[in-house]
Protein backbone atom coordinates (compact mmCIF):
# COMPACT_ATOMS: atom_id res chain seq x y z
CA UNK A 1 21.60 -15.60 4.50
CA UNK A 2 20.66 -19.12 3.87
CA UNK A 3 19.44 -19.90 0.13
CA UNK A 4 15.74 -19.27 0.10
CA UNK A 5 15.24 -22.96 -0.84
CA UNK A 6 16.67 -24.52 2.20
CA UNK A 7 13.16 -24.38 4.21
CA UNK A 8 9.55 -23.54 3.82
CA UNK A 9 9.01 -20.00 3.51
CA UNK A 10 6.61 -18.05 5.82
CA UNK A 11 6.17 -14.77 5.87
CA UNK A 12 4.04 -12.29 8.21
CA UNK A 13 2.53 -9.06 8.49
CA UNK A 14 1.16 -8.08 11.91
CA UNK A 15 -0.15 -4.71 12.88
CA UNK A 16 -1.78 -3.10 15.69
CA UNK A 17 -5.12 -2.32 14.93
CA UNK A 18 -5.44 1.57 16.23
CA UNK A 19 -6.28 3.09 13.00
CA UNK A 20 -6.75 3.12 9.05
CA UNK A 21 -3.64 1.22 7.56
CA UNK A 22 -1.70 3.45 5.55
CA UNK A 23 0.85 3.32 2.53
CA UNK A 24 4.13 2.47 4.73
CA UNK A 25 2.03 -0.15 6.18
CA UNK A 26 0.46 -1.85 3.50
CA UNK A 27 3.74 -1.37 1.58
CA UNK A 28 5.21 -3.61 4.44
CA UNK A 29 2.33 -6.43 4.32
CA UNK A 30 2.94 -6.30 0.24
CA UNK A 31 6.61 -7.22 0.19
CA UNK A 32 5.71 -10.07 2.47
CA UNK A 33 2.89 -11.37 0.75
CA UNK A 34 5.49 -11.06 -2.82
CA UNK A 35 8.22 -13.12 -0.97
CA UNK A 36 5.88 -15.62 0.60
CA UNK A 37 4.65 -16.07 -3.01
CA UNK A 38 7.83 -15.89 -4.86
CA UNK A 39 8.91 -19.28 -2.95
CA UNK A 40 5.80 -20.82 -3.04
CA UNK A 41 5.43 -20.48 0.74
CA UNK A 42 2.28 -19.01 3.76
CA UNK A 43 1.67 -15.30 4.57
CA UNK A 44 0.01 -15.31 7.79
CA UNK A 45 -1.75 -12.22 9.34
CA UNK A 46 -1.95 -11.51 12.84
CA UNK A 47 -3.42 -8.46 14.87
CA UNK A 48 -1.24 -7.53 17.90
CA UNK A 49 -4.25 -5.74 19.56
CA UNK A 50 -2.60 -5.98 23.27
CA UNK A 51 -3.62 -1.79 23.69
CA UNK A 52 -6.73 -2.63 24.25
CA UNK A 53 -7.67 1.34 24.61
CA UNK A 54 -6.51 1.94 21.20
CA UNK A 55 -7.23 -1.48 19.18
CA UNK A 56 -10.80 -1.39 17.64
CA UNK A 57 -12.59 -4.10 16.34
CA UNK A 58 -13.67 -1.48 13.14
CA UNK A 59 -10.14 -1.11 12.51
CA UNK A 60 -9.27 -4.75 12.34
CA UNK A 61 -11.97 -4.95 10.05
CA UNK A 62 -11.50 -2.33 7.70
CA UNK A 63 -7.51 -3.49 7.57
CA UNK A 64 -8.64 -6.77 6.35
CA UNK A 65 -11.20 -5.20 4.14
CA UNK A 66 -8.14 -3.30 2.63
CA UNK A 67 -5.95 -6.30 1.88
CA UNK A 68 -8.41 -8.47 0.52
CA UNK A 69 -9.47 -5.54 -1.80
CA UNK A 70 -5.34 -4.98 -2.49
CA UNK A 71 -5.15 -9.19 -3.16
CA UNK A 72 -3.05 -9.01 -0.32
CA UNK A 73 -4.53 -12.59 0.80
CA UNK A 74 -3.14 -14.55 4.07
CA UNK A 75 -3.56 -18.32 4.16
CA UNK A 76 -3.01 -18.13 7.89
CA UNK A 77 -4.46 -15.91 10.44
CA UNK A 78 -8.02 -14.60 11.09
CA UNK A 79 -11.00 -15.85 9.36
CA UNK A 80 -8.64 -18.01 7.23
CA UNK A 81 -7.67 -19.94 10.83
CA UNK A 82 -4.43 -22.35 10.82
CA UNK A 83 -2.58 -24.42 13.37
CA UNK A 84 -0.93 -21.66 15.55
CA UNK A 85 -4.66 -19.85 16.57
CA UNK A 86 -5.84 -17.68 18.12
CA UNK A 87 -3.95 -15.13 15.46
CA UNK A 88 -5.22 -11.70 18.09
CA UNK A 89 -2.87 -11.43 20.55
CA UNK A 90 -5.47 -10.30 22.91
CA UNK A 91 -6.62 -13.98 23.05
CA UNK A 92 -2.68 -15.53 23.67
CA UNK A 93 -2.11 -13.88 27.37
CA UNK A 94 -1.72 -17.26 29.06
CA UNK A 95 0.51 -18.21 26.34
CA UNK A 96 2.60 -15.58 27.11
CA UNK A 97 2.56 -15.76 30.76
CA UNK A 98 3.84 -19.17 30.54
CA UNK A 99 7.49 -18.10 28.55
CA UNK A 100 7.51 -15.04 31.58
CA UNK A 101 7.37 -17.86 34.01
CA UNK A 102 10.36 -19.55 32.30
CA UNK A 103 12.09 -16.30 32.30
CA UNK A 104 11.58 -15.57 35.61
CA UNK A 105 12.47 -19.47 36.70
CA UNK A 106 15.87 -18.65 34.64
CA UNK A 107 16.33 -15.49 36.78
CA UNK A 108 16.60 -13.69 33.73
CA UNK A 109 13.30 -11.19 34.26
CA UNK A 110 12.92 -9.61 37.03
CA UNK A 111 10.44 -6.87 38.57
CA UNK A 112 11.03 -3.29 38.20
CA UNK A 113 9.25 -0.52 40.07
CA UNK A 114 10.89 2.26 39.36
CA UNK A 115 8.61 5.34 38.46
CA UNK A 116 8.15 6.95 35.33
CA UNK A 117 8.82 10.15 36.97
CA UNK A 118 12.36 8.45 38.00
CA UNK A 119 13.23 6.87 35.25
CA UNK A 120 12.54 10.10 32.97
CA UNK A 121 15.74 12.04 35.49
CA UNK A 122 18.28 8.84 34.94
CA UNK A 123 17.51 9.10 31.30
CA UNK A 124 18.11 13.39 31.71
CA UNK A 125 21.44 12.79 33.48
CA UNK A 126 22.54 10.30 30.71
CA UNK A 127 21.83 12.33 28.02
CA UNK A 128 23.21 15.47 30.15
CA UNK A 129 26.29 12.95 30.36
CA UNK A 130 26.90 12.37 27.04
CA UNK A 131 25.74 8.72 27.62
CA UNK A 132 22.96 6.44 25.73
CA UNK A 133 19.64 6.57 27.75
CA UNK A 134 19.47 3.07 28.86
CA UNK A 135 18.00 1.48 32.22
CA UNK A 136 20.43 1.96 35.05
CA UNK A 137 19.99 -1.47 36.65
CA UNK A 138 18.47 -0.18 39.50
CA UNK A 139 15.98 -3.28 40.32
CA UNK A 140 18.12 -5.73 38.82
CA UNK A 141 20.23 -5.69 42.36
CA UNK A 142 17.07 -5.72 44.67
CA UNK A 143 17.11 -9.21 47.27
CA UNK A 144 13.77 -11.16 47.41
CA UNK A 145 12.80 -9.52 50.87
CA UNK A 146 13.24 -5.76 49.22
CA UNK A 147 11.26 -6.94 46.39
CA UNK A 148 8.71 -8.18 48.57
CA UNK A 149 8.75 -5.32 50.62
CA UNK A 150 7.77 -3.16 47.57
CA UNK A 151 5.05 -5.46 46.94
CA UNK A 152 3.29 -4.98 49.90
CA UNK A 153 3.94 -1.04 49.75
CA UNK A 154 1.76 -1.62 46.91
CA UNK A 155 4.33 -1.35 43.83
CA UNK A 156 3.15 -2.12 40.69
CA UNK A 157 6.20 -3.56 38.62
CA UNK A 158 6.73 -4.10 35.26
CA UNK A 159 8.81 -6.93 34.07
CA UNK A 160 12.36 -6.26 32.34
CA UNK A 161 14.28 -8.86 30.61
CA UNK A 162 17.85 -9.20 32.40
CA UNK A 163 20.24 -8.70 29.68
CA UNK A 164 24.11 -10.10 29.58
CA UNK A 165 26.66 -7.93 30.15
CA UNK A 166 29.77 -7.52 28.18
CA UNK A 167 28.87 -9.74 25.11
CA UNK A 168 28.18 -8.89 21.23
CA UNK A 169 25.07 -10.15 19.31
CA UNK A 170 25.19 -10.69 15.19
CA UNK A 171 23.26 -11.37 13.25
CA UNK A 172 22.75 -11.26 9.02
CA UNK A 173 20.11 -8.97 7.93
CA UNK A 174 18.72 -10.07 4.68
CA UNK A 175 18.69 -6.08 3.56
CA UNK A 176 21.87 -4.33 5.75
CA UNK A 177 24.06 -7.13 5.42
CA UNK A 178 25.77 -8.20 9.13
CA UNK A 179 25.11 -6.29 12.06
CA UNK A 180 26.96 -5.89 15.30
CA UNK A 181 25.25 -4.53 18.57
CA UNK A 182 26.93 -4.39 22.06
CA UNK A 183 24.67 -5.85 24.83
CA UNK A 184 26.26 -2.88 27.26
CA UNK A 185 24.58 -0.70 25.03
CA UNK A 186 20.73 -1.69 24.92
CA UNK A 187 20.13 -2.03 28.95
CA UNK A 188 17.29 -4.10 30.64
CA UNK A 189 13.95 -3.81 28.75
CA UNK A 190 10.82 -3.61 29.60
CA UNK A 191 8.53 -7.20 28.54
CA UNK A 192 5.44 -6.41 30.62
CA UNK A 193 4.31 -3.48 31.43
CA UNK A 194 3.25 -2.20 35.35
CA UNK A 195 -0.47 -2.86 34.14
CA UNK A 196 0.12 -6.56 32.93
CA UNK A 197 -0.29 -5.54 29.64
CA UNK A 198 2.98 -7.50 27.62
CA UNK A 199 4.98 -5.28 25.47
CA UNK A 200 5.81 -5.37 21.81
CA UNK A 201 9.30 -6.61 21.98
CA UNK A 202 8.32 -9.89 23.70
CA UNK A 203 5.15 -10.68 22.10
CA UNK A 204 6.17 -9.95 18.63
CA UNK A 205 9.42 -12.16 18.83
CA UNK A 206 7.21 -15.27 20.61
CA UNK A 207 4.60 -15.34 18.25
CA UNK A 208 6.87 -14.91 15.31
CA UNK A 209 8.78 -17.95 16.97
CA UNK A 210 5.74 -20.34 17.53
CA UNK A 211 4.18 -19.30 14.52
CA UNK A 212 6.88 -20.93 12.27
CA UNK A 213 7.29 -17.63 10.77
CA UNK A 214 10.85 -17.81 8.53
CA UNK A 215 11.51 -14.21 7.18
CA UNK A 216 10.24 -10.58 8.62
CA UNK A 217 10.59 -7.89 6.23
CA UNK A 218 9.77 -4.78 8.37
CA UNK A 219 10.37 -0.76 8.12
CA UNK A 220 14.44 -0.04 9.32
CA UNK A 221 12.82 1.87 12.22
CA UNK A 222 12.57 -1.70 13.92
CA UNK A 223 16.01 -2.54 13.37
CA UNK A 224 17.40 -1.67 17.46
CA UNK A 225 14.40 -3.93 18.45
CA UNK A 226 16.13 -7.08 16.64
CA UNK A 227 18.63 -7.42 18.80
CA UNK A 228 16.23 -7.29 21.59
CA UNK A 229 14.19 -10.09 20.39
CA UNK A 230 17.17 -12.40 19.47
CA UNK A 231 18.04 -12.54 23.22
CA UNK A 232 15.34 -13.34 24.55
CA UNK A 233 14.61 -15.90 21.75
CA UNK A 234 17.93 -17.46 22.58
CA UNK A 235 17.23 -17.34 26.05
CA UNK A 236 13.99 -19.16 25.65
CA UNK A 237 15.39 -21.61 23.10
CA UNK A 238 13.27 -20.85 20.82
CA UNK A 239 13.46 -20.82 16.59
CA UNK A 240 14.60 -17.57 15.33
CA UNK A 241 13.27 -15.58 12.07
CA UNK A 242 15.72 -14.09 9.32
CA UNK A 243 15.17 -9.94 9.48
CA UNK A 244 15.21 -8.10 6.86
CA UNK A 245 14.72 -4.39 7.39
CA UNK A 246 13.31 -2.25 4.48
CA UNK A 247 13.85 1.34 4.35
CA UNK A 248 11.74 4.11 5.26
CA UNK A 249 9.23 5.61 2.70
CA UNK A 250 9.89 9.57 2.43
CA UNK A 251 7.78 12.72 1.21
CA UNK A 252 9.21 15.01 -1.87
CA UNK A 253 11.21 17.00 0.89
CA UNK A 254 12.30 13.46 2.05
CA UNK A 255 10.53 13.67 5.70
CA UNK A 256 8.99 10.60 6.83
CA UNK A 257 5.86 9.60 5.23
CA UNK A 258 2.95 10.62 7.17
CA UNK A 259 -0.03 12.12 6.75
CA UNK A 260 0.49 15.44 6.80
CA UNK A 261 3.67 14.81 4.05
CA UNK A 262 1.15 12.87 1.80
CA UNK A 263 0.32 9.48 3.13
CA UNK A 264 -3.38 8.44 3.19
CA UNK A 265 -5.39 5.70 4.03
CA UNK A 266 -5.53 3.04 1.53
CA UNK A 267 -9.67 3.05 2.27
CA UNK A 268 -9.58 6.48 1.83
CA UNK A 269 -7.64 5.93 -1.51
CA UNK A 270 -9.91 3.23 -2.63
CA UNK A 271 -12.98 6.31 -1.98
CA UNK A 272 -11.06 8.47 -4.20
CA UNK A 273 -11.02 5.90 -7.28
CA UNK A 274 -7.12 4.31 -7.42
CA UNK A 275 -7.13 0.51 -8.21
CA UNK A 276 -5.51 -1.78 -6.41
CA UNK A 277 -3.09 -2.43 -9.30
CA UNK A 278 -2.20 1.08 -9.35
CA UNK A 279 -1.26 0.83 -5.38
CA UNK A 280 0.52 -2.22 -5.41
CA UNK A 281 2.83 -1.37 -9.04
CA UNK A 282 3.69 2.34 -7.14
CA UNK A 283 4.28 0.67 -3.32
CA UNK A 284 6.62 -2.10 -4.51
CA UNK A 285 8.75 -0.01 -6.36
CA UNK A 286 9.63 2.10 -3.16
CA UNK A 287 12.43 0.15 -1.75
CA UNK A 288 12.93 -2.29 -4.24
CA UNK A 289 14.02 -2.69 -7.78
CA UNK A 290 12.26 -5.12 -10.79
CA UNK A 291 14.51 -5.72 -13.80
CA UNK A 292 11.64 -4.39 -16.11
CA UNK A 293 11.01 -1.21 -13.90
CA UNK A 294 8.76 0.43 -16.30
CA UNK A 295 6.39 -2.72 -16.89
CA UNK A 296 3.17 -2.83 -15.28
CA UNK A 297 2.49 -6.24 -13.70
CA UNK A 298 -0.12 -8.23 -11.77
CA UNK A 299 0.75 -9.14 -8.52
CA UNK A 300 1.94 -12.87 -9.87
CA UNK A 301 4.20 -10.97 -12.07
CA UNK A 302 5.29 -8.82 -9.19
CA UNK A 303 6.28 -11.54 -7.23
CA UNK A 304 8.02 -13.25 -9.82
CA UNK A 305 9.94 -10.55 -9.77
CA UNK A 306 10.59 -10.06 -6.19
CA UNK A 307 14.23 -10.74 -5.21
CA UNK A 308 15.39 -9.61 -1.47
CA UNK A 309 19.01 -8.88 -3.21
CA UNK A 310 17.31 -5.73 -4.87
CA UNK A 311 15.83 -4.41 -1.44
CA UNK A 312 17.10 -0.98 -1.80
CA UNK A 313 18.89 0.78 1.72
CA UNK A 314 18.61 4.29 1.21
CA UNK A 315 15.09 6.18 2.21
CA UNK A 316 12.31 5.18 -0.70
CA UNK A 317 10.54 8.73 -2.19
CA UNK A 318 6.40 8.37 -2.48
CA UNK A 319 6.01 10.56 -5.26
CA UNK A 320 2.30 11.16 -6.28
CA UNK A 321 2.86 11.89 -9.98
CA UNK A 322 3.93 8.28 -10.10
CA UNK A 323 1.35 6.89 -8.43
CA UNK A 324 -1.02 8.48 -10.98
CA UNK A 325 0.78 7.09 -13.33
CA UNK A 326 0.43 3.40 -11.92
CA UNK A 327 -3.44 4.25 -12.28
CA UNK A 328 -3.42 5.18 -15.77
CA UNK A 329 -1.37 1.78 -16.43
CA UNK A 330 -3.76 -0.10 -13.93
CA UNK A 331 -7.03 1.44 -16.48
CA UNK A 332 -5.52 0.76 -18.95
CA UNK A 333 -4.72 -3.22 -17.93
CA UNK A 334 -8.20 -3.90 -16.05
CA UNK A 335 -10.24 -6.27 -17.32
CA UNK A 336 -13.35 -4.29 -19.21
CA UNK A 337 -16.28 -5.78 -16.50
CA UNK A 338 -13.97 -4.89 -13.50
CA UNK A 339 -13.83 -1.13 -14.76
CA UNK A 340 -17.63 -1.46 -15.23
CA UNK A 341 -17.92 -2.00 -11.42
CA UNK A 342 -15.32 0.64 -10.50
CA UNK A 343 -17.11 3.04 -12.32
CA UNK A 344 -20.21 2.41 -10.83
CA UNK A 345 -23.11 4.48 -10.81
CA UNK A 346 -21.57 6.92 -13.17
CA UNK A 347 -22.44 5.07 -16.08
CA UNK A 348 -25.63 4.61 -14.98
CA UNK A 349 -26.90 7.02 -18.24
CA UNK A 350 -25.27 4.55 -20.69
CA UNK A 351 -27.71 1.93 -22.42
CA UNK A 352 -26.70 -1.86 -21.04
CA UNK A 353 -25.44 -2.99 -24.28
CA UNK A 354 -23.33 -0.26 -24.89
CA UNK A 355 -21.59 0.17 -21.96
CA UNK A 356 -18.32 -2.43 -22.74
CA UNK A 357 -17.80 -0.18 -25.84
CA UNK A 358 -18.45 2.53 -23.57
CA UNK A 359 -15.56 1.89 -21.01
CA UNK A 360 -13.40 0.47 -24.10
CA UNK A 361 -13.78 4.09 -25.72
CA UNK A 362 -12.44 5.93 -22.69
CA UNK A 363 -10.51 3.98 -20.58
CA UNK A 364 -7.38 5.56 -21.90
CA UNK A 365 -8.79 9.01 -20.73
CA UNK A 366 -9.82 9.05 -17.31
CA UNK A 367 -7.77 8.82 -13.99
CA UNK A 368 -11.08 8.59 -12.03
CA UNK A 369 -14.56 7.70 -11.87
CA UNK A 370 -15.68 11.52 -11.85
CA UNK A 371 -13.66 12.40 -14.93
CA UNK A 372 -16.07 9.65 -16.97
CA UNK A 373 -18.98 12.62 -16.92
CA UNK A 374 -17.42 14.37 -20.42
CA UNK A 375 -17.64 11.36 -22.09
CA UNK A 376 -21.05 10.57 -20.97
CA UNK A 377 -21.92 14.19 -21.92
CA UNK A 378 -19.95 13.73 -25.45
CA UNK A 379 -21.98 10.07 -26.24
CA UNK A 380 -25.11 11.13 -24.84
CA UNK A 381 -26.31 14.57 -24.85
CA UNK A 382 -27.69 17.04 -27.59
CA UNK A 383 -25.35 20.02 -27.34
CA UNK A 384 -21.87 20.99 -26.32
CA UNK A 385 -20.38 24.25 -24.64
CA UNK A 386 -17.70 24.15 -27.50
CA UNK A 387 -14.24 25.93 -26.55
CA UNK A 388 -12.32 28.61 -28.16
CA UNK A 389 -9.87 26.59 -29.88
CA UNK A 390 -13.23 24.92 -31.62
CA UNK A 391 -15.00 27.67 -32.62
CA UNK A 392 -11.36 28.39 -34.49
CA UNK A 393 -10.83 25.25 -36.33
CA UNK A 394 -14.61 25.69 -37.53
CA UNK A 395 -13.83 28.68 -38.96
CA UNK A 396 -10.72 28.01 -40.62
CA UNK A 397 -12.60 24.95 -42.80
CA UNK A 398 -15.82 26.77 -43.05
CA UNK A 399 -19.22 25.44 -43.73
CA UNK A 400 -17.94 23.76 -46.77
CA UNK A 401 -16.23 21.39 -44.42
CA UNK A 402 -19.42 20.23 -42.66
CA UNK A 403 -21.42 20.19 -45.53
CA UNK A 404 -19.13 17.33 -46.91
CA UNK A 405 -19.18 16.03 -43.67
CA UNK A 406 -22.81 15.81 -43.71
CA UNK A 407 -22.95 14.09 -46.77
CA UNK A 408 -20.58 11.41 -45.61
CA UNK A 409 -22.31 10.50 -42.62
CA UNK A 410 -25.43 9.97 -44.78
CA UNK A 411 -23.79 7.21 -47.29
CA UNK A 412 -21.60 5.81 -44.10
CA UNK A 413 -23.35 6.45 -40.83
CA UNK A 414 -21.83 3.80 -38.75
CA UNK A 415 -18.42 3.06 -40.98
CA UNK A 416 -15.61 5.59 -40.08
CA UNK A 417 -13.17 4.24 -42.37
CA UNK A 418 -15.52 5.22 -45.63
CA UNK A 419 -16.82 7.90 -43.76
CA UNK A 420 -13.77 9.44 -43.58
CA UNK A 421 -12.24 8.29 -47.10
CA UNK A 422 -15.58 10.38 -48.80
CA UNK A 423 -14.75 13.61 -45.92
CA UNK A 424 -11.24 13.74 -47.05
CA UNK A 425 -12.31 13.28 -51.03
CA UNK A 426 -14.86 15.58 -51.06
CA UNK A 427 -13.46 18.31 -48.84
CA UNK A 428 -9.56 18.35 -49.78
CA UNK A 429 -8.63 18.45 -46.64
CA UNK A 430 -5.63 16.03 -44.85
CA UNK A 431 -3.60 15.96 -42.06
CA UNK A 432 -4.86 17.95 -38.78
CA UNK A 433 -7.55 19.97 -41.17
CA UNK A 434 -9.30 16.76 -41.36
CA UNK A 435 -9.24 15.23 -38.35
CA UNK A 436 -9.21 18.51 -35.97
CA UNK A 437 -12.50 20.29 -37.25
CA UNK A 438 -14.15 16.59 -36.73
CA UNK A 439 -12.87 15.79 -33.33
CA UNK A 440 -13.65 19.17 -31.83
CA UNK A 441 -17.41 18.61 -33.43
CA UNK A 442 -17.77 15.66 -32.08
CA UNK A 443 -16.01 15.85 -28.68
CA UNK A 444 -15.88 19.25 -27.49
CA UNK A 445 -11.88 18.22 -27.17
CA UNK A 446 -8.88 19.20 -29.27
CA UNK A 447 -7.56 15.07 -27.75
CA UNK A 448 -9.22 12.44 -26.43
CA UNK A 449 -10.27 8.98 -27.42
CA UNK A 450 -9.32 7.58 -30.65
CA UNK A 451 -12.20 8.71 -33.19
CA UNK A 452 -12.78 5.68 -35.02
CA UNK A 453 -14.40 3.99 -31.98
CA UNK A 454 -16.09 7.19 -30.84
CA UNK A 455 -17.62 7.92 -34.74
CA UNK A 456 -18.87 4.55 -34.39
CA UNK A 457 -20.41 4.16 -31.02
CA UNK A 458 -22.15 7.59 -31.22
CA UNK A 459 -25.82 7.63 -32.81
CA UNK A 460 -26.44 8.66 -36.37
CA UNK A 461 -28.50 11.68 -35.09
CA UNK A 462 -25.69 13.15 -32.33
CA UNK A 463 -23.33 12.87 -35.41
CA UNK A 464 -25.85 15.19 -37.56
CA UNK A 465 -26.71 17.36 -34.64
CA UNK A 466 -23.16 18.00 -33.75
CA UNK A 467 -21.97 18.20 -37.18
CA UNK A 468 -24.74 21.02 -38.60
CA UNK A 469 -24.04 23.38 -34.75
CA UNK A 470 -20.52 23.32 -36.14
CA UNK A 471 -21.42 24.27 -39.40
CA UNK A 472 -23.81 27.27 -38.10
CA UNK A 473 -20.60 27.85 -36.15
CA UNK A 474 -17.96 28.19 -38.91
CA UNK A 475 -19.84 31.23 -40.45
């Protein structure tokens, strides 16, 4: 593979707007957008929205609603515009009708009508055979006047590409290293479609071509379509990307990700609370290795990182325990307002001014928005539902506990370090009989944040309140 610094990288990600983009996707888009960046070169987007009974505008949308919110950013394609527009390929068909022409011209396309119905028995009586299902060749042999004939019978053809017998196409992939297919073995394909519609095969490779797009990174399941592409890029003369092909991303019992193995929508994982830094540390770790695996990094860091050498081959294993994980590290990390915003409405019962020191306090103790109502309950209301384990460690001080306790909130009400110097003097207590009996009184929780912070961001009179219930409670 030529040395990345030989020409311009560009890099693209271009799906088919028929539904919410999922984790294999988006995982796709990501290691494009961290080679494109790596190098200093363009990641351009573009929606190949040719089904036009399954594209929907509301998917397009939401998709780029979903990278934006990932900082999966393009600087060529839709709404960001560039030199090679329109970036739907609902809006190229004459473009594409004018490289079928030169096909044609070439006699290298030509119109098939078989049936679906027919082809489906060939393909039975090849497999039946022992032999690859391929296209027999059938229409490649018609004359002009048999072709024409069929034409006015009403046939409806499609369009395959005629492809050369008897030869071998290589080619490096930047992932799998050289591969070798035999052109006996792939058969004429389909490029347009009986309805007119162009197929994925031909208007993938073209725009990729006249796009000036440099390196694909796409799933290994695309891998038999590269050869494909290459000969009719060839036979167009036209510029050829470098293929990389990543490997799959597997469930826990190492099926195919889908949804029903444990894939969702990344708009239905943004619903659910996970940060985009949580998404993008887990997704581009499945597939390929960073030197510092363990680290949690932005995306420039991620990038920096991203070398195609340590694109792994074998099948890539989501597992969810690590994605939580990734969104304790990506709490943790956020920048204090941004956590503000993610957690929304749900701090809507904590004063203005206190809500920094707020989201400070807990951030290292939440996974979720939802999971911030304890706290709230902790800071903010009169009276706990205290646990077993509580009622236990009241017991074991006694009231004599609280009562010093008492007293040291009175001379230090807002200063846990004397607070807790005059506790420890006047009660003789250290180690987990000192801080235990206190954090249960003042949480509700035998762990949580650290106490210092809490002690000094909770109000004089919670501090008493909770303090004399767990002295009524250690009798």
């Amino acid at each position: 593979m030529p040395a990345m610094s030989d020409k311009k990288i560009k890099t693209r990600f271009a799906p088919s707007p028929t539904g919410l983009v999922h984790l294999g996707n988006i995982r796709t888009a990501l290691f494009n957008v961290l080679l494109a960046r790596k190098h200093g070169g363009k990641f351009l987007l573009r929606i190949e929205d040719t089904d036009q009974e399954r594209s929907k505008p509301e998917f397009q949308t939401a998709l780029q609603e979903d990278m934006q919110w990932l900082g999966l950013d393009w600087q060529e394609g839709p709404d960001a515009g560039g030199e090679h527009a329109p970036y739907n390929q609902s809006e190229r068909g004459d473009l594409y009708q004018k490289y079928y022409d030169q096909l044609i011209e070439k006699d290298l396309a030509y119109p098939c009508f078989c049936s679906e119905r027919e082809l489906k028995l060939v393909r039975k009586s090849q497999l039946s055979a022992g032999q690859p299902p391929r296209y027999a060749g059938t229409c490649a042999r018609l004359s002009a006047e048999e072709r024409q004939e069929k034409l006015e019978q009403g046939g409806q053809p499609s369009l395959r590409f005629r492809v050369p017998k008897g030869d071998t196409l290589e080619f490096e992939d930047a992932v799998r290293g050289k591969q070798s297919f035999n052109t006996d073995d792939i058969g004429d394909f389909i490029i347009r479609r009986s309805d007119g519609t162009p197929a994925f095969f031909f208007t993938n490779a073209i725009d990729d071509a006249l796009m000036g797009v440099t390196h694909v990174l796409r799933g290994e399941d695309h891998l038999t379509n590269t050869p494909r592409q290459l000969l009719m890029l060839r036979a167009l003369d036209l510029p050829e990307p470098e293929y990389g092909h990543i490997s799959l991303i597997v469930s826990d019992e190492h099926n195919p990700l889908s949804k029903r193995e444990g894939s969702q929508s990344v708009r239905v994982m943004r619903e659910e609370g996970y940060l985009p830094g949580a998404i993008n540390n887990h997704l581009a770790r499945l597939g390929h290795a960073f030197e510092d695996s363990g680290k949690f990094m932005s995306m420039a860091e991620l990038a920096d990182g991203f070398e195609l050498p340590r694109l792994g081959k074998a099948p890539a294993r989501h597992d969810a325990k690590q994605l939580m994980h990734w969104q304790r590290e990506a709490i943790l990390h956020a920048d204090t307002n941004k956590l503000i915003d993610w957690l929304g409405a749900e701090l809507d019962a904590v004063p203005t001014g206190e809500r920094e020191a707020f989201v400070n306090l807990i951030r290292g103790n939440i996974n979720f928005p939802e999971e911030v109502r304890h706290w709230l309950d902790v800071l903010y209301t009169e009276l706990l539902d205290y646990p077993e384990d509580a009622h236990n460690w009241f017991k074991q001080v006694g009231h004599t506990y609280f009562d010093a306790a008492l007293n040291a909130l009175e001379a230090a009400p807002n200063n846990y370090k004397d607070f807790i110097e005059q506790l420890k003097t006047e009660s003789g207590c250290k180690g987990k009989q000192l801080f235990m009996p206190l954090r249960m009184a003042l949480s509700g929780r035998a762990s949580g944040p650290e106490l210092a912070p809490l002690y000094e961001l909770m109000s004089e009179a919670r501090k008493n309140e909770r303090l004399s219930n767990a002295k009524k409670l250690a009798d």
